[in-house]
N, C-alpha and C. Protein backbone atom coordinates (compact mmCIF):
# COMPACT_ATOMS: atom_id res chain seq x y z
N UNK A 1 0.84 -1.20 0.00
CA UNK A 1 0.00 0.00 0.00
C UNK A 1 0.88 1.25 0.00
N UNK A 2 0.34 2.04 -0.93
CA UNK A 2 1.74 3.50 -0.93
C UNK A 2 1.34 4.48 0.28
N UNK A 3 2.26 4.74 0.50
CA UNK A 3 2.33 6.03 1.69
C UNK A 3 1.68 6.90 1.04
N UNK A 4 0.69 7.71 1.07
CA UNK A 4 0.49 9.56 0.37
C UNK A 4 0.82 10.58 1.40
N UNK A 5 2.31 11.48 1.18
CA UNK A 5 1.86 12.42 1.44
C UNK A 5 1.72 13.84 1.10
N UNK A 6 0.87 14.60 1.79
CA UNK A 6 0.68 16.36 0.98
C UNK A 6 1.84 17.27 1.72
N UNK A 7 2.47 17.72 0.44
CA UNK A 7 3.75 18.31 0.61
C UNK A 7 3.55 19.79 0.28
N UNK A 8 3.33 20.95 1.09
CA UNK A 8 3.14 22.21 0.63
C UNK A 8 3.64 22.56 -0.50
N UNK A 9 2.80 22.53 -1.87
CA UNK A 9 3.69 23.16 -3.28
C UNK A 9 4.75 23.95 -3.39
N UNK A 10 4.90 25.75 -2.58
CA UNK A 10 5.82 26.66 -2.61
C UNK A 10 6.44 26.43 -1.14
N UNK A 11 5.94 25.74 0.01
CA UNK A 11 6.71 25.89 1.19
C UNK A 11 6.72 24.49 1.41
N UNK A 12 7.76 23.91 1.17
CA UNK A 12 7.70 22.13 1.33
C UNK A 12 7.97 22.02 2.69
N UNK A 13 7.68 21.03 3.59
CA UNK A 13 8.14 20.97 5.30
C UNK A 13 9.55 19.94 4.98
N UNK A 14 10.26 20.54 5.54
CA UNK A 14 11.33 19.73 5.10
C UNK A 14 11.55 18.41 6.28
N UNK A 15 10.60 18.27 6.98
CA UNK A 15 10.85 16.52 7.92
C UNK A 15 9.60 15.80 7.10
N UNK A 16 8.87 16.81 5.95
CA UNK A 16 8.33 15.48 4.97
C UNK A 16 8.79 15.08 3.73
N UNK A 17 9.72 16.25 3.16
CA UNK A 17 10.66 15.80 2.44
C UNK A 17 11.89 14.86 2.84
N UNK A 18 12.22 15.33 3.97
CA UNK A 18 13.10 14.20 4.54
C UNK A 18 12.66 12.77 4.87
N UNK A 19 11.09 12.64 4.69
CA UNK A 19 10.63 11.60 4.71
C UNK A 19 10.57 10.58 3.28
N UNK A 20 10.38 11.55 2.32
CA UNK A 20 10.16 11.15 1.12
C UNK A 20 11.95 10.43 0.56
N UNK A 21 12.49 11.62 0.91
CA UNK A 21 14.37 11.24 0.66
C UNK A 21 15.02 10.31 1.17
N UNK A 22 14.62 9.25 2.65
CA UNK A 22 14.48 8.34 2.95
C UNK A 22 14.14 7.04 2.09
N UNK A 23 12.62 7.21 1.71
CA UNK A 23 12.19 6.09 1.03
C UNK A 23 12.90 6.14 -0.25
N UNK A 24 13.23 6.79 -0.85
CA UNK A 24 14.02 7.10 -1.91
C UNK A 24 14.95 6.37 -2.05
N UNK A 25 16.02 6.36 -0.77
CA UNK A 25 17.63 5.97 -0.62
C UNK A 25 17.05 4.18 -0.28
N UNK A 26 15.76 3.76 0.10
CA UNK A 26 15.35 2.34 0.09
C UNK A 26 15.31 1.94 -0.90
N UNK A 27 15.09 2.54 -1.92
CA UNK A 27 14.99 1.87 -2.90
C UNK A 27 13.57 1.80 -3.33
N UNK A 28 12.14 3.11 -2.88
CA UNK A 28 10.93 3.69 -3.08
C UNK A 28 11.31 4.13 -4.81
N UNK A 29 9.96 3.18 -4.96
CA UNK A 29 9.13 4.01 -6.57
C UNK A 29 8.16 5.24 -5.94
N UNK A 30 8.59 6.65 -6.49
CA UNK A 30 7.74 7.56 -6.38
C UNK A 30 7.13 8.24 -7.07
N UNK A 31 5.36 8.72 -6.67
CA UNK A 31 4.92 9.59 -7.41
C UNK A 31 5.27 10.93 -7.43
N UNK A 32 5.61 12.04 -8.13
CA UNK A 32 5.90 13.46 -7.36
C UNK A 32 5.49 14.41 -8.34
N UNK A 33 5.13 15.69 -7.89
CA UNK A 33 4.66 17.04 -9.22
C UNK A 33 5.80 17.63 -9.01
N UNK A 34 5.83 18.13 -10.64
CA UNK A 34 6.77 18.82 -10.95
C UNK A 34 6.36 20.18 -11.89
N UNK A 35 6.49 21.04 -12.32
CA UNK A 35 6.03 22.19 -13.55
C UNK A 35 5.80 21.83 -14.77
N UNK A 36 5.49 20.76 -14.70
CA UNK A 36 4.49 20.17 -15.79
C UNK A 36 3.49 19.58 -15.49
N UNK A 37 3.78 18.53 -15.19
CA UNK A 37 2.65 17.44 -14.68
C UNK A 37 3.45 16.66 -14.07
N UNK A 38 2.25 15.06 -13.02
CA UNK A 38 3.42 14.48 -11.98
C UNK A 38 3.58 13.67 -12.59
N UNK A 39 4.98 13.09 -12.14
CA UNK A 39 6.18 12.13 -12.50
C UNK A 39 6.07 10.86 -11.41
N UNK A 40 6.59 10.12 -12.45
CA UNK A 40 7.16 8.62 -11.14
C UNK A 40 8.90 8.75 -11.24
N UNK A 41 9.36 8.75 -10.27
CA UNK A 41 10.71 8.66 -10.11
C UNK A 41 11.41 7.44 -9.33
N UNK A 42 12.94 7.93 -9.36
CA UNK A 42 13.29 6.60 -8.01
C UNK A 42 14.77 6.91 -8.11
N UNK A 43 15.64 6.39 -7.19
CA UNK A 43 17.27 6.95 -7.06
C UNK A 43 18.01 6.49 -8.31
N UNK A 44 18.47 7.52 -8.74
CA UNK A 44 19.51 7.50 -10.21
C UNK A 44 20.33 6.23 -10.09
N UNK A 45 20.88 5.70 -9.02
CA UNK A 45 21.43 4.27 -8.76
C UNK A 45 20.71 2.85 -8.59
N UNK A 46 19.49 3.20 -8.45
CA UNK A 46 18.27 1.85 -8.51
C UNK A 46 17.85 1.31 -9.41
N UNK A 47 18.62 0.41 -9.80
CA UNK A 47 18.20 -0.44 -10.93
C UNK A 47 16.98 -0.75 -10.88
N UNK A 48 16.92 -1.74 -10.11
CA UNK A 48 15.49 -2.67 -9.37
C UNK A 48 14.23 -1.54 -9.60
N UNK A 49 14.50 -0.61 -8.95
CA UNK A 49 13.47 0.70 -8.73
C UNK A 49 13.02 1.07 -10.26
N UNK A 50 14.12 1.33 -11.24
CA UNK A 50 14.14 1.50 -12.33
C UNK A 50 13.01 0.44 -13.49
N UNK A 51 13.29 -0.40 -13.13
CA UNK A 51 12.83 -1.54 -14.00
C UNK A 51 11.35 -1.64 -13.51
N UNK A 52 11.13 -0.77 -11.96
CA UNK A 52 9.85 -1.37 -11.69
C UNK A 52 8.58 0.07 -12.44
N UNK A 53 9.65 0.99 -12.67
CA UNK A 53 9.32 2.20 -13.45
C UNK A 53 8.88 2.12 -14.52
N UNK A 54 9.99 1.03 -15.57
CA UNK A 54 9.57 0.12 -16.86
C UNK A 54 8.09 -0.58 -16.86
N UNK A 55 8.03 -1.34 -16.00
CA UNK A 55 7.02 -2.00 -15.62
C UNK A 55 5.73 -1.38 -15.54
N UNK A 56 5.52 -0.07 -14.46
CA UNK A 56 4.57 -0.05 -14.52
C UNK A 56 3.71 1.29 -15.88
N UNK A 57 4.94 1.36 -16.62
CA UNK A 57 4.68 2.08 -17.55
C UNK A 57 4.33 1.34 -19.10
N UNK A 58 4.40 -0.04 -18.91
CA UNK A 58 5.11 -0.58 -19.80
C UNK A 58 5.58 -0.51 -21.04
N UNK A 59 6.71 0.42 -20.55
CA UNK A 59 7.94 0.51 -21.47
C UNK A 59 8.65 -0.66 -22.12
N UNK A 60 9.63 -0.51 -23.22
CA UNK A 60 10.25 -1.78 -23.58
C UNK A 60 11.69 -1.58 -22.77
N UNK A 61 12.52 -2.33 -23.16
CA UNK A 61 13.66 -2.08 -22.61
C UNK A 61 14.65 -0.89 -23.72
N UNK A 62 13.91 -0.44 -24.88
CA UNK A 62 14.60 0.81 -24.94
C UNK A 62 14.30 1.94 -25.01
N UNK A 63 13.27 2.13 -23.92
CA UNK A 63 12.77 3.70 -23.42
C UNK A 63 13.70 3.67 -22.52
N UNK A 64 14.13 5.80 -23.17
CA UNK A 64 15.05 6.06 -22.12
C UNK A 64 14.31 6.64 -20.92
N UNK A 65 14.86 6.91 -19.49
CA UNK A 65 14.37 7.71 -18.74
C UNK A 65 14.69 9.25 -18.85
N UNK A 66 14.52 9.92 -17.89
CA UNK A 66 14.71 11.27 -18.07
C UNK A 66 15.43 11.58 -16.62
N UNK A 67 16.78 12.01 -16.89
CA UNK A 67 17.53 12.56 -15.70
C UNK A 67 17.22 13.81 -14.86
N UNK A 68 16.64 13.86 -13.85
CA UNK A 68 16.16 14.70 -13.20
C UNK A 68 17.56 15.56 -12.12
N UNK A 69 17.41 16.45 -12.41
CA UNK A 69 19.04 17.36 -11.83
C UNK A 69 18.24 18.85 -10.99
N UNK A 70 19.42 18.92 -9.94
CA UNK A 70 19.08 20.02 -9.18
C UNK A 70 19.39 20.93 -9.56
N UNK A 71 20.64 20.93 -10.68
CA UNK A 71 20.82 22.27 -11.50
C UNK A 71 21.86 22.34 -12.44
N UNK A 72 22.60 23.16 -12.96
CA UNK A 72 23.15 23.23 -13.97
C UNK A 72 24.39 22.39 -13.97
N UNK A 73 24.85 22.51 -13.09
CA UNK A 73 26.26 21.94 -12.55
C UNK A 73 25.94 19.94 -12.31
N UNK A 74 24.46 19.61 -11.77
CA UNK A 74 23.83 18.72 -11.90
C UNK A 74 24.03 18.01 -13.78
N UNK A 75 24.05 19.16 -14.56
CA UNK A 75 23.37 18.65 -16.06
C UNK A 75 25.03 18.10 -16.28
N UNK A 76 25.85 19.23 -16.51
CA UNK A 76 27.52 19.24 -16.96
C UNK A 76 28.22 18.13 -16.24
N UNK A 77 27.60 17.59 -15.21
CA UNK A 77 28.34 16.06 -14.80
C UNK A 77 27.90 15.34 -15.38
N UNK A 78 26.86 14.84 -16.31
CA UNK A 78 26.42 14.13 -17.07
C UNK A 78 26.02 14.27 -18.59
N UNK A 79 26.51 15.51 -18.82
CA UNK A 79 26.34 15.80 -20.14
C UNK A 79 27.09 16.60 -20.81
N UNK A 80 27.79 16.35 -21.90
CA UNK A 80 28.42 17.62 -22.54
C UNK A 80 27.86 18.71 -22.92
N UNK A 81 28.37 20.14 -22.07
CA UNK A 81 27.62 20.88 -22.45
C UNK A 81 28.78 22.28 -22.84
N UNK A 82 29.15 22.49 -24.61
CA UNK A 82 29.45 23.50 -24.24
C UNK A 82 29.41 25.27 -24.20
N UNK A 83 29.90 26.20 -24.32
CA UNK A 83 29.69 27.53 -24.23
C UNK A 83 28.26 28.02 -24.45
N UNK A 84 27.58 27.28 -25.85
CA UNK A 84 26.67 28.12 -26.31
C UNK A 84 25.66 27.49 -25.54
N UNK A 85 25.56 25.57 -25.36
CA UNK A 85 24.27 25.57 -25.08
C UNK A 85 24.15 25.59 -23.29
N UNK A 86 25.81 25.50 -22.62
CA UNK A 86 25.53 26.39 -21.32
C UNK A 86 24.83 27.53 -20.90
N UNK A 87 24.81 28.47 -22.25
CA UNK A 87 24.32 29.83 -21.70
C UNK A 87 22.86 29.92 -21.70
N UNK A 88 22.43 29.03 -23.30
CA UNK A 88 20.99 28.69 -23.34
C UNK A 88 20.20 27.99 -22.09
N UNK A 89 20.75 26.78 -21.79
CA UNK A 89 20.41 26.17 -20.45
C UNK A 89 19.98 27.39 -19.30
N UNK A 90 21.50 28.29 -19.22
CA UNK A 90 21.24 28.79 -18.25
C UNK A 90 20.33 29.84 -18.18
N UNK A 91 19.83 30.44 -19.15
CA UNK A 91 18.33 30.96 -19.33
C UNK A 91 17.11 30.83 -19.21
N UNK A 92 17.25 29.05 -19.33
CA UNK A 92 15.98 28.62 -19.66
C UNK A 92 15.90 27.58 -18.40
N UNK A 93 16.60 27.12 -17.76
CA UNK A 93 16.73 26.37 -16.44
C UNK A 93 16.51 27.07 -15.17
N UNK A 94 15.53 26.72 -14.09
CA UNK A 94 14.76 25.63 -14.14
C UNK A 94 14.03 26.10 -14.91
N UNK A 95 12.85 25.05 -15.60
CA UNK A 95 12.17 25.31 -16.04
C UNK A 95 11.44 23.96 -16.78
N UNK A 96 10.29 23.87 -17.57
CA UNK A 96 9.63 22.79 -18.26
C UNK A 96 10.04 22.40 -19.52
N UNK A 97 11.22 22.13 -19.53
CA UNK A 97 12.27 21.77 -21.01
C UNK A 97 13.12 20.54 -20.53
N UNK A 98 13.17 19.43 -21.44
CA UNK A 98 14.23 18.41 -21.35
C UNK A 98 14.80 18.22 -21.89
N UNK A 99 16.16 18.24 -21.96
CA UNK A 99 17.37 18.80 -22.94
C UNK A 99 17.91 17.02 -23.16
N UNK A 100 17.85 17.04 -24.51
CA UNK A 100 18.67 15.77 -25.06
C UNK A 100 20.26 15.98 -25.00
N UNK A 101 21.08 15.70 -24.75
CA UNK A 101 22.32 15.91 -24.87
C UNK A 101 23.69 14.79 -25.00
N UNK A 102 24.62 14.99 -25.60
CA UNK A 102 25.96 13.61 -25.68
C UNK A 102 26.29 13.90 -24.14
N UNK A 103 26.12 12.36 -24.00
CA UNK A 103 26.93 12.18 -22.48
C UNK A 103 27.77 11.88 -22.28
N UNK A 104 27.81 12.26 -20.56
CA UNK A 104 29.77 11.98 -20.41
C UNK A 104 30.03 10.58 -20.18
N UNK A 105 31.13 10.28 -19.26
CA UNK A 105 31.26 9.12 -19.08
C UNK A 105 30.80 8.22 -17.75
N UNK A 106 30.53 9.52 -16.63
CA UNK A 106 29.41 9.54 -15.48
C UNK A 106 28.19 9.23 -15.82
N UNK A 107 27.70 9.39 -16.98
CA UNK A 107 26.37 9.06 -17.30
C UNK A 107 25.97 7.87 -17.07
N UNK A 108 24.82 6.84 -16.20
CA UNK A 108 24.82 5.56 -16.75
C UNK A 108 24.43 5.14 -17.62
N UNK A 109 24.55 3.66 -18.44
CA UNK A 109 24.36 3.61 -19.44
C UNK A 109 23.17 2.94 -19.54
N UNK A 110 22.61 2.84 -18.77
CA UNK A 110 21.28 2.75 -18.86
C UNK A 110 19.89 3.62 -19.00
N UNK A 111 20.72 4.65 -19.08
CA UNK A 111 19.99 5.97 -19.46
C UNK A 111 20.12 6.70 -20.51
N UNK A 112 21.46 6.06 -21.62
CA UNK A 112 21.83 6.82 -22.65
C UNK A 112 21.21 5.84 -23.55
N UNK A 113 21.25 6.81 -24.72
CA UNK A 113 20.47 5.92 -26.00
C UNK A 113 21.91 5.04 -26.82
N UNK A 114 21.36 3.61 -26.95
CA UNK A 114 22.52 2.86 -26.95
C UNK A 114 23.41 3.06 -28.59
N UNK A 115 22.94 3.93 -29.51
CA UNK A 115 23.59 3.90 -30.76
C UNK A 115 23.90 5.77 -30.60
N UNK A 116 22.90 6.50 -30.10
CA UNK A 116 23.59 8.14 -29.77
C UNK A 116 24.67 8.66 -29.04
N UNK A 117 24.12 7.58 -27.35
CA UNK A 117 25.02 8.09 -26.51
C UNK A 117 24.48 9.37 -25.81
N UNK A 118 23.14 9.46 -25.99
CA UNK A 118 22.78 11.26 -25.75
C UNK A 118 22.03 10.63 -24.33
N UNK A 119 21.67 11.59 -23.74
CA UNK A 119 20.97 11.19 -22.73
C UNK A 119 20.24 12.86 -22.20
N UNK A 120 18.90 12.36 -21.57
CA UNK A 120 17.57 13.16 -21.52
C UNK A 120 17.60 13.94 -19.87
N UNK A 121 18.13 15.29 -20.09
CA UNK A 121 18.20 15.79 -18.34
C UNK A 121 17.04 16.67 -18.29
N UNK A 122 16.61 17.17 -17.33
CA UNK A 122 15.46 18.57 -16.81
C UNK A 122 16.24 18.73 -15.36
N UNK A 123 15.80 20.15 -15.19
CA UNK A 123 15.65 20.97 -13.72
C UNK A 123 14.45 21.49 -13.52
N UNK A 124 13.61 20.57 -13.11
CA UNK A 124 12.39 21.27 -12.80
C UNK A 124 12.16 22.42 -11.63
N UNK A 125 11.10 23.41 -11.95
CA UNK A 125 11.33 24.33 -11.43
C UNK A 125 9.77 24.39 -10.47
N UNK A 126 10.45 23.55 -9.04
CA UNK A 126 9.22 22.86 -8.57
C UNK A 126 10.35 23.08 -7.01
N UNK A 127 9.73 23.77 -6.31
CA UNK A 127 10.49 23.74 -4.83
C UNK A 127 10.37 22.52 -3.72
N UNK A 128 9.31 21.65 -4.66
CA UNK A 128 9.29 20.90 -4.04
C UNK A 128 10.37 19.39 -4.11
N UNK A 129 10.57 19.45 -5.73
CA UNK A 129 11.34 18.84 -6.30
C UNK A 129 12.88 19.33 -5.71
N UNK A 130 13.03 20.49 -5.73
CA UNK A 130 14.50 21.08 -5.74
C UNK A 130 15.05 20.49 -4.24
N UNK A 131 13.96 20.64 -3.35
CA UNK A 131 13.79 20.44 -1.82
C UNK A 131 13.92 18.82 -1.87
N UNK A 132 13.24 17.65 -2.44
CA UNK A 132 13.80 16.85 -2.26
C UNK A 132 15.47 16.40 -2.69
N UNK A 133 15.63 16.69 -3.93
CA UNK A 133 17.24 17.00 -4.31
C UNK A 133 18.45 17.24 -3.70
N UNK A 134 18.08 18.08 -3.25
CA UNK A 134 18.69 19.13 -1.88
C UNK A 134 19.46 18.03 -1.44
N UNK A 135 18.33 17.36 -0.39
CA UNK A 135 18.30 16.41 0.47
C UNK A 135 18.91 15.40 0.23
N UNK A 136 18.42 14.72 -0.94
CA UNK A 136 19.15 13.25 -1.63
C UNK A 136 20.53 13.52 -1.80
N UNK A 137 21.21 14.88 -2.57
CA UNK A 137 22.16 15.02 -2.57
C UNK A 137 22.94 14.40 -4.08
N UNK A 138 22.12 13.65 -5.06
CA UNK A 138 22.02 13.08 -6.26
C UNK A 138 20.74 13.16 -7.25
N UNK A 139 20.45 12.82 -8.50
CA UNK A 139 19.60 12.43 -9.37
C UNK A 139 18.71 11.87 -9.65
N UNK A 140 17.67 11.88 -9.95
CA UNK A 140 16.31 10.65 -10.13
C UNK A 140 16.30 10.56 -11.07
N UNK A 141 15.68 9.36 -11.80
CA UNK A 141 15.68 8.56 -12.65
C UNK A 141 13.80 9.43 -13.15
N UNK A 142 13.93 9.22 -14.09
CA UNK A 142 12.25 9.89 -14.08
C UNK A 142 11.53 9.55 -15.10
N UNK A 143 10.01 9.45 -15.22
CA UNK A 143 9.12 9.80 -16.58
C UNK A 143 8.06 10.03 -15.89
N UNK A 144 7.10 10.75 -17.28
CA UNK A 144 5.72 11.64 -16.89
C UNK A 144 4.67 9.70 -16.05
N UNK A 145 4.19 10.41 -15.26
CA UNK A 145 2.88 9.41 -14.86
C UNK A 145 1.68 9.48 -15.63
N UNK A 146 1.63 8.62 -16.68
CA UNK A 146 0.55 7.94 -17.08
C UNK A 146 0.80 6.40 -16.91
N UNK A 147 -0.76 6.04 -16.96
CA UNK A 147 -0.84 4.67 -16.56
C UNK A 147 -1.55 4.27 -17.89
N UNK A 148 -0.90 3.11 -17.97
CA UNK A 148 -1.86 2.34 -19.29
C UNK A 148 -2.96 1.70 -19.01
N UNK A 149 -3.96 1.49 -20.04
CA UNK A 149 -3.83 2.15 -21.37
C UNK A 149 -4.07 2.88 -22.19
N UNK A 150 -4.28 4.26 -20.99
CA UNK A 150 -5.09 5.48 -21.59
C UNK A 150 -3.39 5.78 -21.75
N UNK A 151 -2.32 6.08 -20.69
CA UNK A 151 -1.09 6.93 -21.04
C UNK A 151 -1.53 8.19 -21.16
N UNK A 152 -2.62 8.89 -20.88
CA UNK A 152 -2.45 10.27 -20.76
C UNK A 152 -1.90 10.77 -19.39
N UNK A 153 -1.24 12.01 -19.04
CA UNK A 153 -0.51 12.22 -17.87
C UNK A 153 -1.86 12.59 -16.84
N UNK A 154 -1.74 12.12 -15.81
CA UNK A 154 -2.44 12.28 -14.66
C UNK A 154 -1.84 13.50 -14.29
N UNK A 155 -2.93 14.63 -13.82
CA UNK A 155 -2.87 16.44 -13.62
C UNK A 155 -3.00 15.85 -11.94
N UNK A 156 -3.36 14.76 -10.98
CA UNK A 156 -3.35 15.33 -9.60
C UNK A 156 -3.61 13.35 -9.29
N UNK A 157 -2.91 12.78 -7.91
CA UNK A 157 -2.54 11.59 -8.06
C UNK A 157 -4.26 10.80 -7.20
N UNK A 158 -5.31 12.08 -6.92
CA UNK A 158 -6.37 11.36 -6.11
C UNK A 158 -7.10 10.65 -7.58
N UNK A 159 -6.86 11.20 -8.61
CA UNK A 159 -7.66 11.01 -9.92
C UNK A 159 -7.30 9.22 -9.97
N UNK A 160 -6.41 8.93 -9.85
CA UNK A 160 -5.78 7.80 -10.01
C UNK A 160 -5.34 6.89 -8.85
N UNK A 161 -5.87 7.31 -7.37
CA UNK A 161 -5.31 6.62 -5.93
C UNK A 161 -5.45 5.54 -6.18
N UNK A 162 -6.63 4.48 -6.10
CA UNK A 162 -6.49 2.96 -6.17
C UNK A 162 -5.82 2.75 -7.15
N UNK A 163 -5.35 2.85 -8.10
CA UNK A 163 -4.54 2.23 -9.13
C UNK A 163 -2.80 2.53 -8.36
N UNK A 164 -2.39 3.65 -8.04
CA UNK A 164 -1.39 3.86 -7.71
C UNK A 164 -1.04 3.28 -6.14
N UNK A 165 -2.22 3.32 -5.24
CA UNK A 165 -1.64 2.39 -4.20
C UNK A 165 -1.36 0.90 -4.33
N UNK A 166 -1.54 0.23 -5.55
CA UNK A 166 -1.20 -1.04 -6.09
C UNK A 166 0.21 -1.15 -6.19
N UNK A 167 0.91 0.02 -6.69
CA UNK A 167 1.92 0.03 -8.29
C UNK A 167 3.09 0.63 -7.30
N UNK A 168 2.78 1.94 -6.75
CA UNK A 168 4.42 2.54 -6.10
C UNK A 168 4.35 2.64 -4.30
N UNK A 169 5.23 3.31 -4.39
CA UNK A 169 5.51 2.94 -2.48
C UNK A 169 5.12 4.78 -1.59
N UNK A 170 5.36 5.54 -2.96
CA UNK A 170 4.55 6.74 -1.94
C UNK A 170 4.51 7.55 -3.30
N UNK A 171 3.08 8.51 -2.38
CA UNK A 171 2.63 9.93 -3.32
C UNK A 171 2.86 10.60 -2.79
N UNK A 172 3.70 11.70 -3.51
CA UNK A 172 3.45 12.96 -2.70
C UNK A 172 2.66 13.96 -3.33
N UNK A 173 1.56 14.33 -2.81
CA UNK A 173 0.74 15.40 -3.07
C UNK A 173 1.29 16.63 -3.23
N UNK A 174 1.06 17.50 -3.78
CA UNK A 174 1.88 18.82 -4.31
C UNK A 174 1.03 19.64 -4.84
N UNK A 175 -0.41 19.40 -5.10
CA UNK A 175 -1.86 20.20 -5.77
C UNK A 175 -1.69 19.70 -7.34
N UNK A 176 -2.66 20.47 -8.37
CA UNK A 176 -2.47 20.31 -9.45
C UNK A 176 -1.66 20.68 -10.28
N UNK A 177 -1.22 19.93 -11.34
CA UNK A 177 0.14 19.84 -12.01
C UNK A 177 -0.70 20.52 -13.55
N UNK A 178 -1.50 20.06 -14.07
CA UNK A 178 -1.97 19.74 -15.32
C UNK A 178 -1.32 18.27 -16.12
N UNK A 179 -1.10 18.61 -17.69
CA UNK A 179 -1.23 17.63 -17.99
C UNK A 179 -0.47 17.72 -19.34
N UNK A 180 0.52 19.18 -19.36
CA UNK A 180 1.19 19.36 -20.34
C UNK A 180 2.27 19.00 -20.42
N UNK A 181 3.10 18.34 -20.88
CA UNK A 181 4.42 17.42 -20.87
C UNK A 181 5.81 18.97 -20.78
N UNK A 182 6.61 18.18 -20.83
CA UNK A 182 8.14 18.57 -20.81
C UNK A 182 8.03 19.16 -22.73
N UNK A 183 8.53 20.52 -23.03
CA UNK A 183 9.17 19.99 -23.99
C UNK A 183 10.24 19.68 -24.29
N UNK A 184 10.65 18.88 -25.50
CA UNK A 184 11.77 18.44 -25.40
C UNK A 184 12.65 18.80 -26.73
N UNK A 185 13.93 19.16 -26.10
CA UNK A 185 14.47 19.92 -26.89
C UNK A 185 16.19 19.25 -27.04
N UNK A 186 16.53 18.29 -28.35
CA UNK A 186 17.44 17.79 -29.01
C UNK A 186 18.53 18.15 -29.31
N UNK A 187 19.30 18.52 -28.52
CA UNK A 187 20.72 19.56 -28.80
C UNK A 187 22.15 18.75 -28.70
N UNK A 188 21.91 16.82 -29.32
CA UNK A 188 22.87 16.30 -29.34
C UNK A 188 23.90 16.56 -30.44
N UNK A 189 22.93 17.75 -32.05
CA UNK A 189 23.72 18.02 -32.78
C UNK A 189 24.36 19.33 -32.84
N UNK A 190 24.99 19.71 -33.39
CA UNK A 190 25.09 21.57 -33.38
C UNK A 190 24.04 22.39 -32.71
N UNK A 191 22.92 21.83 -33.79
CA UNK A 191 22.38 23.35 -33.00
C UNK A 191 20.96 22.56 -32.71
N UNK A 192 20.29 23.14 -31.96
CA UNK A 192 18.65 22.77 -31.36
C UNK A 192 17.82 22.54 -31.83
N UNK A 193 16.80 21.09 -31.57
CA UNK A 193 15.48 21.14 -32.51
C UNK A 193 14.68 20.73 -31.56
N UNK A 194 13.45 21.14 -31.37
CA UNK A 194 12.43 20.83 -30.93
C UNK A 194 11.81 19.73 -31.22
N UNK A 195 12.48 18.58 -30.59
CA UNK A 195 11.43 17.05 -30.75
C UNK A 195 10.53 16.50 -30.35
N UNK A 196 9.63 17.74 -29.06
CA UNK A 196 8.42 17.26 -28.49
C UNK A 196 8.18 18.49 -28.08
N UNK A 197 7.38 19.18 -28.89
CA UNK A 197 6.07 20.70 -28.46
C UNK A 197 5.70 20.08 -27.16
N UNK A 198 6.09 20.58 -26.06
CA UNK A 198 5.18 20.90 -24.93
C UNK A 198 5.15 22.09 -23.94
N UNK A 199 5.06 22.41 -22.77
CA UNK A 199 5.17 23.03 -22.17
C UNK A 199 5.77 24.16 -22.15
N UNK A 200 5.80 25.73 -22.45
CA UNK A 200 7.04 26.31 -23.45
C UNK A 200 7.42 26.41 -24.74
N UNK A 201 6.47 25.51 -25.00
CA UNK A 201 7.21 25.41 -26.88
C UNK A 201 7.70 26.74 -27.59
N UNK A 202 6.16 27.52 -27.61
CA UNK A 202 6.23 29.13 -27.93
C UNK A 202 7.71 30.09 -27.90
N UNK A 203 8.05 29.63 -26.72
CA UNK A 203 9.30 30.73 -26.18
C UNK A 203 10.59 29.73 -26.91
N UNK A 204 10.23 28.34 -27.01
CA UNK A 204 11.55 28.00 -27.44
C UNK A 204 11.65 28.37 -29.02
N UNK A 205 10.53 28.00 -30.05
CA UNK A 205 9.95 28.60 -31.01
C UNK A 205 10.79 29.34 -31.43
N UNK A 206 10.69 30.50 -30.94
CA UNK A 206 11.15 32.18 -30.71
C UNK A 206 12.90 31.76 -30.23
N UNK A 207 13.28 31.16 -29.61
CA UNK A 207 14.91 31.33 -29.46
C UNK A 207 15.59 30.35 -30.39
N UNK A 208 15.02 29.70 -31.31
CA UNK A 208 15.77 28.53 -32.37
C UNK A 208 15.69 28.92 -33.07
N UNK A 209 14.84 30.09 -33.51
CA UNK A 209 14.72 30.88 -35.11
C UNK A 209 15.87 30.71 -36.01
């Protein structure tokens, strides 16, 4: 049965984030909101956790995840990043964008795409997120929460409670998210392309001209 708990959106209590950062370091599948919509996550080192992510998404074994980072310095340990699209990042970070990028050699490889080598980071710009981070002191492993076989993203986790107290080990409540994805933005070649309109698209639109 999953733990739920409600985590103040802009003022997180930090002995319930420290609760959540706990189950985390066990080796907890989690639900969590982020500035898009909520996510299932689990520790960047949890395989097991990982696969149970696969599972309840059912993914194949070559969906990548999405590297979840506390910040910029978070992205550049795992990704090559240089001059130009540092500065871009650093404009647009945190924020609702997931940057494709060539990874380093810290990257695991279970997260990079096995013929690119690129691998999928965000800094979400969610205090609640940043606040668990903080804490962990490392990376989550991540993708949007939909459940099959609708796969549309769940905007708030009561919409979906009995199904999710089956599947992960805690929710954390955070209010409504909506239901607009990450966009995602491909910058393993020279220069930037927009490979998934979502969240932002408009403004990125406007800076790839």
């Amino acid at each position: 049965m999953a733990e739920f708990i409600a985590i103040h959106p802009e003022n997180p209590q930090p002995r319930l984030i420290a609760r959540v950062v706990d189950r985390l370091r066990q080796g907890a599948v989690i639900v969590y909101p982020t500035d898009s919509c909520y996510a299932l996550g689990c520790h960047l080192d949890d395989k097991a956790a990982a696969d149970r992510l696969r599972a309840i998404r059912q993914f194949d074994k070559h969906h990548l995840f999405t590297l979840v980072c506390r910040d910029l310095s978070d992205i550049a340990h795992y990704a090559r990043v240089d001059n130009r699209q540092y500065r871009m990042l650093k404009a647009t970070t945190p924020g609702p964008t997931t940057f494709v990028l060539q990874a380093t050699k810290q990257a695991p490889r279970r997260l990079q795409h096995e013929k690119r080598k690129t691998i999928g980071l965000r800094v979400p710009d969610s205090p609640i997120v940043q606040a668990m981070l903080g804490q962990l002191g490392d990376a989550m492993s991540s993708c949007t929460l939909g459940l099959p076989p609708d796969d549309e993203p769940v905007s708030h986790p009561d919409d979906v409670r009995d199904q999710l107290d089956k599947l992960v080990d805690v929710v954390v409540e955070g209010g409504d998210c909506g239901v607009e994805p990450t966009t995602v933005i491909d910058w393993s070649g020279e220069l930037p392309a927009i490979a998934r309109p979502g969240k932002g698209a408009a403004e990125w639109e406007e800076r790839i001209v």
